[in-house]
PDB file of N, CA and C in Angstrom:
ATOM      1  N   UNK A   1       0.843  -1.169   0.000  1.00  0.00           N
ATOM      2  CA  UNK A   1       0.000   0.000   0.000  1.00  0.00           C
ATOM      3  C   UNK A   1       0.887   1.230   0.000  1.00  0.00           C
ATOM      4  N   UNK A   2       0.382   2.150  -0.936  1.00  0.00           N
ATOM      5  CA  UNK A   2       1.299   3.989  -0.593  1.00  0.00           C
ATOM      6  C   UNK A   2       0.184   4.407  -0.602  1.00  0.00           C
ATOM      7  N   UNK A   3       0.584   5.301  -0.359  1.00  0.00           N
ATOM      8  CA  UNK A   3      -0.335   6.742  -0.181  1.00  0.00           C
ATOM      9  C   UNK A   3       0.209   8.323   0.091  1.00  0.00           C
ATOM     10  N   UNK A   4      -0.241   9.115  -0.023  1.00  0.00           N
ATOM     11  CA  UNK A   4       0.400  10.598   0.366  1.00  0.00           C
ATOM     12  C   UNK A   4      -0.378  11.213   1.449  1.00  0.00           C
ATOM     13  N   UNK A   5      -0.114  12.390   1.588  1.00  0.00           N
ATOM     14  CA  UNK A   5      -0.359  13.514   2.196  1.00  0.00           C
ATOM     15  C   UNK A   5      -1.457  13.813   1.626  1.00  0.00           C
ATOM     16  N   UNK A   6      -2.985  13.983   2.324  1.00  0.00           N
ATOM     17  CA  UNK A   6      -4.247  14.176   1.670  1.00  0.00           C
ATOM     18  C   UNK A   6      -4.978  13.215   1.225  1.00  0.00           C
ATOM     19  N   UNK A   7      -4.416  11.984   1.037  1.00  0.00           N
ATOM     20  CA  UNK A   7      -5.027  10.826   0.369  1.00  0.00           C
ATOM     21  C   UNK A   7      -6.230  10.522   1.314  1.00  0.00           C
ATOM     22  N   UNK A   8      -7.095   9.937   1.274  1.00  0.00           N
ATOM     23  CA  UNK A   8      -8.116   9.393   2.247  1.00  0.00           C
ATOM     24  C   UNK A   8      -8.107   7.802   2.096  1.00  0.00           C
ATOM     25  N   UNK A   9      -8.320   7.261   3.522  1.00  0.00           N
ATOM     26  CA  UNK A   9      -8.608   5.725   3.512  1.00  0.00           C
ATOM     27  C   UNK A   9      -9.994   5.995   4.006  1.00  0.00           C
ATOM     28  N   UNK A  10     -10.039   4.636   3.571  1.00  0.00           N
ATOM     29  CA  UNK A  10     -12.033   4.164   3.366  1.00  0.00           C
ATOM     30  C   UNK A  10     -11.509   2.821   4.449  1.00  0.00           C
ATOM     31  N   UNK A  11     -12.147   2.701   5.777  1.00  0.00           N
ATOM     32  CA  UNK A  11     -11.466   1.490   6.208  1.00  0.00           C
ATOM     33  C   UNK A  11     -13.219   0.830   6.690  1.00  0.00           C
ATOM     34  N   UNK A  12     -13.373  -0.400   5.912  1.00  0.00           N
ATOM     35  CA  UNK A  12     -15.103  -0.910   5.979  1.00  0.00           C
ATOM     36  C   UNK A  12     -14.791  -1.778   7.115  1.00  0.00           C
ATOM     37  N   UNK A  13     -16.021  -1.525   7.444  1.00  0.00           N
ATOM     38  CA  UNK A  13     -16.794  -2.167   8.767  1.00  0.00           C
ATOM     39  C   UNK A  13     -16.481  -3.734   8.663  1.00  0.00           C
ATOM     40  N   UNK A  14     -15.829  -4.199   9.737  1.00  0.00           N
ATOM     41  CA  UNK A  14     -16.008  -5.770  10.265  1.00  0.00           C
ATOM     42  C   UNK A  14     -16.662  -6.907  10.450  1.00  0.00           C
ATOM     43  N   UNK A  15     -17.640  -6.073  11.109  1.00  0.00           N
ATOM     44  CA  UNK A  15     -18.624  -6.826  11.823  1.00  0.00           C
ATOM     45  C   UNK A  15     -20.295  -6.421  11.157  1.00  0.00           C
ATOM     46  N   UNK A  16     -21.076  -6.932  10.540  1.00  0.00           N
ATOM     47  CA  UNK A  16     -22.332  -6.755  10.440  1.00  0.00           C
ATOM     48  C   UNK A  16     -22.992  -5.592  11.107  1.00  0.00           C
ATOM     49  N   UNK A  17     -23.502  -4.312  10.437  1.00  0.00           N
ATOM     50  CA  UNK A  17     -23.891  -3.256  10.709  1.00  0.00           C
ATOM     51  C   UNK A  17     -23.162  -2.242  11.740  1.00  0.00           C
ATOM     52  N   UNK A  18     -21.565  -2.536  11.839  1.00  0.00           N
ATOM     53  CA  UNK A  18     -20.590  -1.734  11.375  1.00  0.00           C
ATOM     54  C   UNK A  18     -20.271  -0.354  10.157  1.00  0.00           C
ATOM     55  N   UNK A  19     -20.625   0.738  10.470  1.00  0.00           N
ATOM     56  CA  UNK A  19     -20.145   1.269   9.535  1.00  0.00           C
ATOM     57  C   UNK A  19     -18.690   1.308   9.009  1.00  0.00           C
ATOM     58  N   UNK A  20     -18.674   1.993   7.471  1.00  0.00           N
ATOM     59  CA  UNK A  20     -16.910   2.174   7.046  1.00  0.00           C
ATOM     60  C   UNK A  20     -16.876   3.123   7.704  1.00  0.00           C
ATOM     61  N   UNK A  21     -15.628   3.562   7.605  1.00  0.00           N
ATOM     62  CA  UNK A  21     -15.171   5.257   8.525  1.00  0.00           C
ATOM     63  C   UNK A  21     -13.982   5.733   7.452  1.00  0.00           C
ATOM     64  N   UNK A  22     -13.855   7.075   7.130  1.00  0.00           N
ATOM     65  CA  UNK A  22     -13.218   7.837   6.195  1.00  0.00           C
ATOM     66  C   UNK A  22     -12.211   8.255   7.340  1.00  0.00           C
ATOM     67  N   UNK A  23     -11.011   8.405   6.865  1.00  0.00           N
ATOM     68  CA  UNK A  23      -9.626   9.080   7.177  1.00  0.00           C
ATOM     69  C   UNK A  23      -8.610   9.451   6.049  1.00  0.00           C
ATOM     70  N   UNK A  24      -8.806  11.039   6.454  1.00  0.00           N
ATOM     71  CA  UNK A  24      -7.370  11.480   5.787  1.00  0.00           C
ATOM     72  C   UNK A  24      -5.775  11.461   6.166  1.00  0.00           C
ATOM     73  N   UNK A  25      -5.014  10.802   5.131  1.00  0.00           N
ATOM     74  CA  UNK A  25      -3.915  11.278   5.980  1.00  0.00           C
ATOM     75  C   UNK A  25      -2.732  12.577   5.774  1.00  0.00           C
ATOM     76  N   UNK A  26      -2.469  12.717   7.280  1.00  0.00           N
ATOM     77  CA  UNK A  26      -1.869  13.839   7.381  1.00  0.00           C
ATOM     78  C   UNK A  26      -0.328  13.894   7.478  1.00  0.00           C
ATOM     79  N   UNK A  27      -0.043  12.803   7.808  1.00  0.00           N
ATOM     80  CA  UNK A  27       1.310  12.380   7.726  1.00  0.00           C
ATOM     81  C   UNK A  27       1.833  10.995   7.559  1.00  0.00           C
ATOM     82  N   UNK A  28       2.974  10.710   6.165  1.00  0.00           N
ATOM     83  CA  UNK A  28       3.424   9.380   6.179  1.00  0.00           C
ATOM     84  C   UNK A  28       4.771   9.151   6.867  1.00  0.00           C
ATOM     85  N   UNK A  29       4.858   7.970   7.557  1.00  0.00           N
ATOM     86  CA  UNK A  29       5.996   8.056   8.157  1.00  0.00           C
ATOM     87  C   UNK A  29       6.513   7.039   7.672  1.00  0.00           C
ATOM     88  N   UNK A  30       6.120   6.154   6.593  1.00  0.00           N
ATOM     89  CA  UNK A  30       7.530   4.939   6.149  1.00  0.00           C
ATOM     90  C   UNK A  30       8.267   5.367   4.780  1.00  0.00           C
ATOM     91  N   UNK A  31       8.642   4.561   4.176  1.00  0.00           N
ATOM     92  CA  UNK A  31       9.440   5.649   3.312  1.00  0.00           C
ATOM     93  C   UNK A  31       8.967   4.827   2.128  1.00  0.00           C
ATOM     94  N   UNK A  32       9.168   6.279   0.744  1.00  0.00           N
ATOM     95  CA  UNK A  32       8.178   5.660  -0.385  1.00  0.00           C
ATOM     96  C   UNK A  32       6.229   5.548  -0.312  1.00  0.00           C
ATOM     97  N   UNK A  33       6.350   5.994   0.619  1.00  0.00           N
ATOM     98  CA  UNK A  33       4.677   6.531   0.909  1.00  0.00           C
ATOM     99  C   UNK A  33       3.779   5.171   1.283  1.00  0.00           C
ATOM    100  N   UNK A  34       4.730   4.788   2.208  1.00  0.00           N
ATOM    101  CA  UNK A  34       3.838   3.094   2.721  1.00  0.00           C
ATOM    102  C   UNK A  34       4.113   3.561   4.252  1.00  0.00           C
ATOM    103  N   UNK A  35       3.116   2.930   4.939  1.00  0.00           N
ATOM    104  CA  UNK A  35       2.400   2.690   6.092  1.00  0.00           C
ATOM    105  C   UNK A  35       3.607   2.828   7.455  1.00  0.00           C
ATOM    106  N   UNK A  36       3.444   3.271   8.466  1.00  0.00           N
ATOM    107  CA  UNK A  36       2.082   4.045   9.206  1.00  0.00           C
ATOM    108  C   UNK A  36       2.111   5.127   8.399  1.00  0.00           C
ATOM    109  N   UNK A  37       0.910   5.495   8.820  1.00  0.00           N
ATOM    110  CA  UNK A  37       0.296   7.143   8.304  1.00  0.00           C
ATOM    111  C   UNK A  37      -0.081   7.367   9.664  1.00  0.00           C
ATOM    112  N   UNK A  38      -0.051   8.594  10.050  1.00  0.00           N
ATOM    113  CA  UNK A  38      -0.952   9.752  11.000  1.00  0.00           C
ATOM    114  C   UNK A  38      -2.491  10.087   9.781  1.00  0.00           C
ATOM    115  N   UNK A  39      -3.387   9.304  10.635  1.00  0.00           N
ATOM    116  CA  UNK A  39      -4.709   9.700   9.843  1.00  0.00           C
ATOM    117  C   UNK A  39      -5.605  10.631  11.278  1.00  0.00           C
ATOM    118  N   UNK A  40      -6.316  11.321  10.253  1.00  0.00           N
ATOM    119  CA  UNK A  40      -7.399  11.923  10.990  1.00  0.00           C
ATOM    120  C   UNK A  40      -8.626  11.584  10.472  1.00  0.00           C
ATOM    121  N   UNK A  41      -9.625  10.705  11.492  1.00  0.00           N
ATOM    122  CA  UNK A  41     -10.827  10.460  11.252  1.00  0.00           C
ATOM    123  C   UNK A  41     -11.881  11.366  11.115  1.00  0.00           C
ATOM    124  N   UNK A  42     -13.281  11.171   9.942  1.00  0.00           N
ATOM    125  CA  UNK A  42     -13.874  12.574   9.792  1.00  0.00           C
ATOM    126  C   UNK A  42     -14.861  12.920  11.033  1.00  0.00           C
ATOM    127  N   UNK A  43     -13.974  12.223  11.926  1.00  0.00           N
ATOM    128  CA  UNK A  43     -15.152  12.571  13.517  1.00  0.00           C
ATOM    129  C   UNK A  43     -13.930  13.253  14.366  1.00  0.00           C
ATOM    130  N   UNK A  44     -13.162  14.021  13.861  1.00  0.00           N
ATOM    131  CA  UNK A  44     -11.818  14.553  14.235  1.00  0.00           C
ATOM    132  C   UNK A  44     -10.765  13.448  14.960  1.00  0.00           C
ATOM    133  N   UNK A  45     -11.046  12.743  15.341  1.00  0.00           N
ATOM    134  CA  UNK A  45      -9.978  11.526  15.970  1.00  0.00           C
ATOM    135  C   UNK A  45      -9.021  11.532  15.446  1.00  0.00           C
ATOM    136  N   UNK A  46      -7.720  11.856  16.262  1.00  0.00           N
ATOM    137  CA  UNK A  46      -6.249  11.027  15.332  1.00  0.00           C
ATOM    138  C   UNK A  46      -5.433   9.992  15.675  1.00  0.00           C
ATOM    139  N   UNK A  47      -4.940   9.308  14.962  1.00  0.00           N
ATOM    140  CA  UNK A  47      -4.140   8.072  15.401  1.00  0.00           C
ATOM    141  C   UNK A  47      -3.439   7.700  14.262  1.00  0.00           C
ATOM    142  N   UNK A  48      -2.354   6.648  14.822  1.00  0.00           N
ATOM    143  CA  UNK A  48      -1.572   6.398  14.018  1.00  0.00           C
ATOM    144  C   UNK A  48      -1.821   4.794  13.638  1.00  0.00           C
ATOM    145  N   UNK A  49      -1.856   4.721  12.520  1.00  0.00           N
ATOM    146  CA  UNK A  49      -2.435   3.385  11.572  1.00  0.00           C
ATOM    147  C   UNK A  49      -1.397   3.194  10.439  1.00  0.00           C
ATOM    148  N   UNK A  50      -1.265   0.955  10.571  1.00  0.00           N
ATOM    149  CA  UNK A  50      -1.318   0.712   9.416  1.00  0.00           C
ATOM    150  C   UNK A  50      -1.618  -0.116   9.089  1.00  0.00           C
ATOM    151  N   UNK A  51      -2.529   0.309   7.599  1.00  0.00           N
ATOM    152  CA  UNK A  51      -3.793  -0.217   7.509  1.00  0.00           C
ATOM    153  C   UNK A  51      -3.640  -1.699   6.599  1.00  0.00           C
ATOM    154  N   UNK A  52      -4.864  -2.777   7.174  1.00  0.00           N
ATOM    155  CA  UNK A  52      -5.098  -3.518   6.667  1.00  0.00           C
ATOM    156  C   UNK A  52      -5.882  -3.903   5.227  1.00  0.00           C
ATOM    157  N   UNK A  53      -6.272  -5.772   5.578  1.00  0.00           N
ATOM    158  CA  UNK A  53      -6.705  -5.762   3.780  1.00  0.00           C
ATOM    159  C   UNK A  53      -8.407  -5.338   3.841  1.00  0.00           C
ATOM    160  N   UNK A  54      -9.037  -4.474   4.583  1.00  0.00           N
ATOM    161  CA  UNK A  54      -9.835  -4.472   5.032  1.00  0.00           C
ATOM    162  C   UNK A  54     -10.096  -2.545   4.798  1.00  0.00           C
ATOM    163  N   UNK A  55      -9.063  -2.136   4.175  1.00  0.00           N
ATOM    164  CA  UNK A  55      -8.461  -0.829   3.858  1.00  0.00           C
ATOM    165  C   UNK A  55      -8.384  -0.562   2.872  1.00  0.00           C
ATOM    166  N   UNK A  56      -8.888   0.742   2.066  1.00  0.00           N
ATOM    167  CA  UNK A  56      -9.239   1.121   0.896  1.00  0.00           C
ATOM    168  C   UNK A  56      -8.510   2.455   0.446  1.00  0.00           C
ATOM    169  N   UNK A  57      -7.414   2.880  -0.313  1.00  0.00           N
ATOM    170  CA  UNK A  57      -6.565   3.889  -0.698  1.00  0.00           C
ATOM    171  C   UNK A  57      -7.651   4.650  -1.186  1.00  0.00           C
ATOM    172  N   UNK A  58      -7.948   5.884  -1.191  1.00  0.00           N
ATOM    173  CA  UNK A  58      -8.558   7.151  -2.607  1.00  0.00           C
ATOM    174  C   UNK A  58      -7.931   8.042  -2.786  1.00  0.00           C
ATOM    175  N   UNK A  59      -6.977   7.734  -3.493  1.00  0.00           N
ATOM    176  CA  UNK A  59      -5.582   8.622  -4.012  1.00  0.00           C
ATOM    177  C   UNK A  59      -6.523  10.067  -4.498  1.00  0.00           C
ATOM    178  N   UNK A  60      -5.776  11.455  -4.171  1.00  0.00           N
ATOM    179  CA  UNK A  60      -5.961  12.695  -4.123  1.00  0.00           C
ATOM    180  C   UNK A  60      -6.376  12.674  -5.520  1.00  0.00           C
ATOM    181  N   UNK A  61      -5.185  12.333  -6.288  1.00  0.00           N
ATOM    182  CA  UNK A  61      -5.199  12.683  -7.739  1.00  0.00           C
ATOM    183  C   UNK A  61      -6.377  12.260  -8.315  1.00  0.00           C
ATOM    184  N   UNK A  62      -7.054  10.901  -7.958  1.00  0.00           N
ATOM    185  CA  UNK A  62      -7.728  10.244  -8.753  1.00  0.00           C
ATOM    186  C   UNK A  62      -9.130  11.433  -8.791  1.00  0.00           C
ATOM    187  N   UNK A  63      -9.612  12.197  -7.885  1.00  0.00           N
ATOM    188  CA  UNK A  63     -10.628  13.200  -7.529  1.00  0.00           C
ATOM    189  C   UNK A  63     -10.778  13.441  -8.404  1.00  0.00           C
TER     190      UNK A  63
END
């Protein structure tokens, strides 16, 4: 997985009537734009994630 600065993850629900939850990220910290990221969730939450196969890239550019 890469990603940048601004990119958003789509990370879907687990468990049966689970929602997905959107996060942008704000900072990559591995090198070559792979995982962890500093994401911010769109319920302001931040944390540091890296994300599984359960995890969905929406590259900036593609917008």
């Amino acid at each position: 997985m890469r990603a940048s600065v601004g990119d958003r993850l789509l990370v879907h629900g687990r468990t049966v009537g689970q929602q997905d939850r959107g996060a942008e990220i704000v900072e990559v910290l591995g090198p070559e734009g792979t995982p962890p990221y500093r994401v911010r969730f769109d319920d302001g939450h931040e944390t540091l994630m890296s994300p599984g196969p359960d995890t969905v890239v929406k590259h900036m550019a593609d917008e």
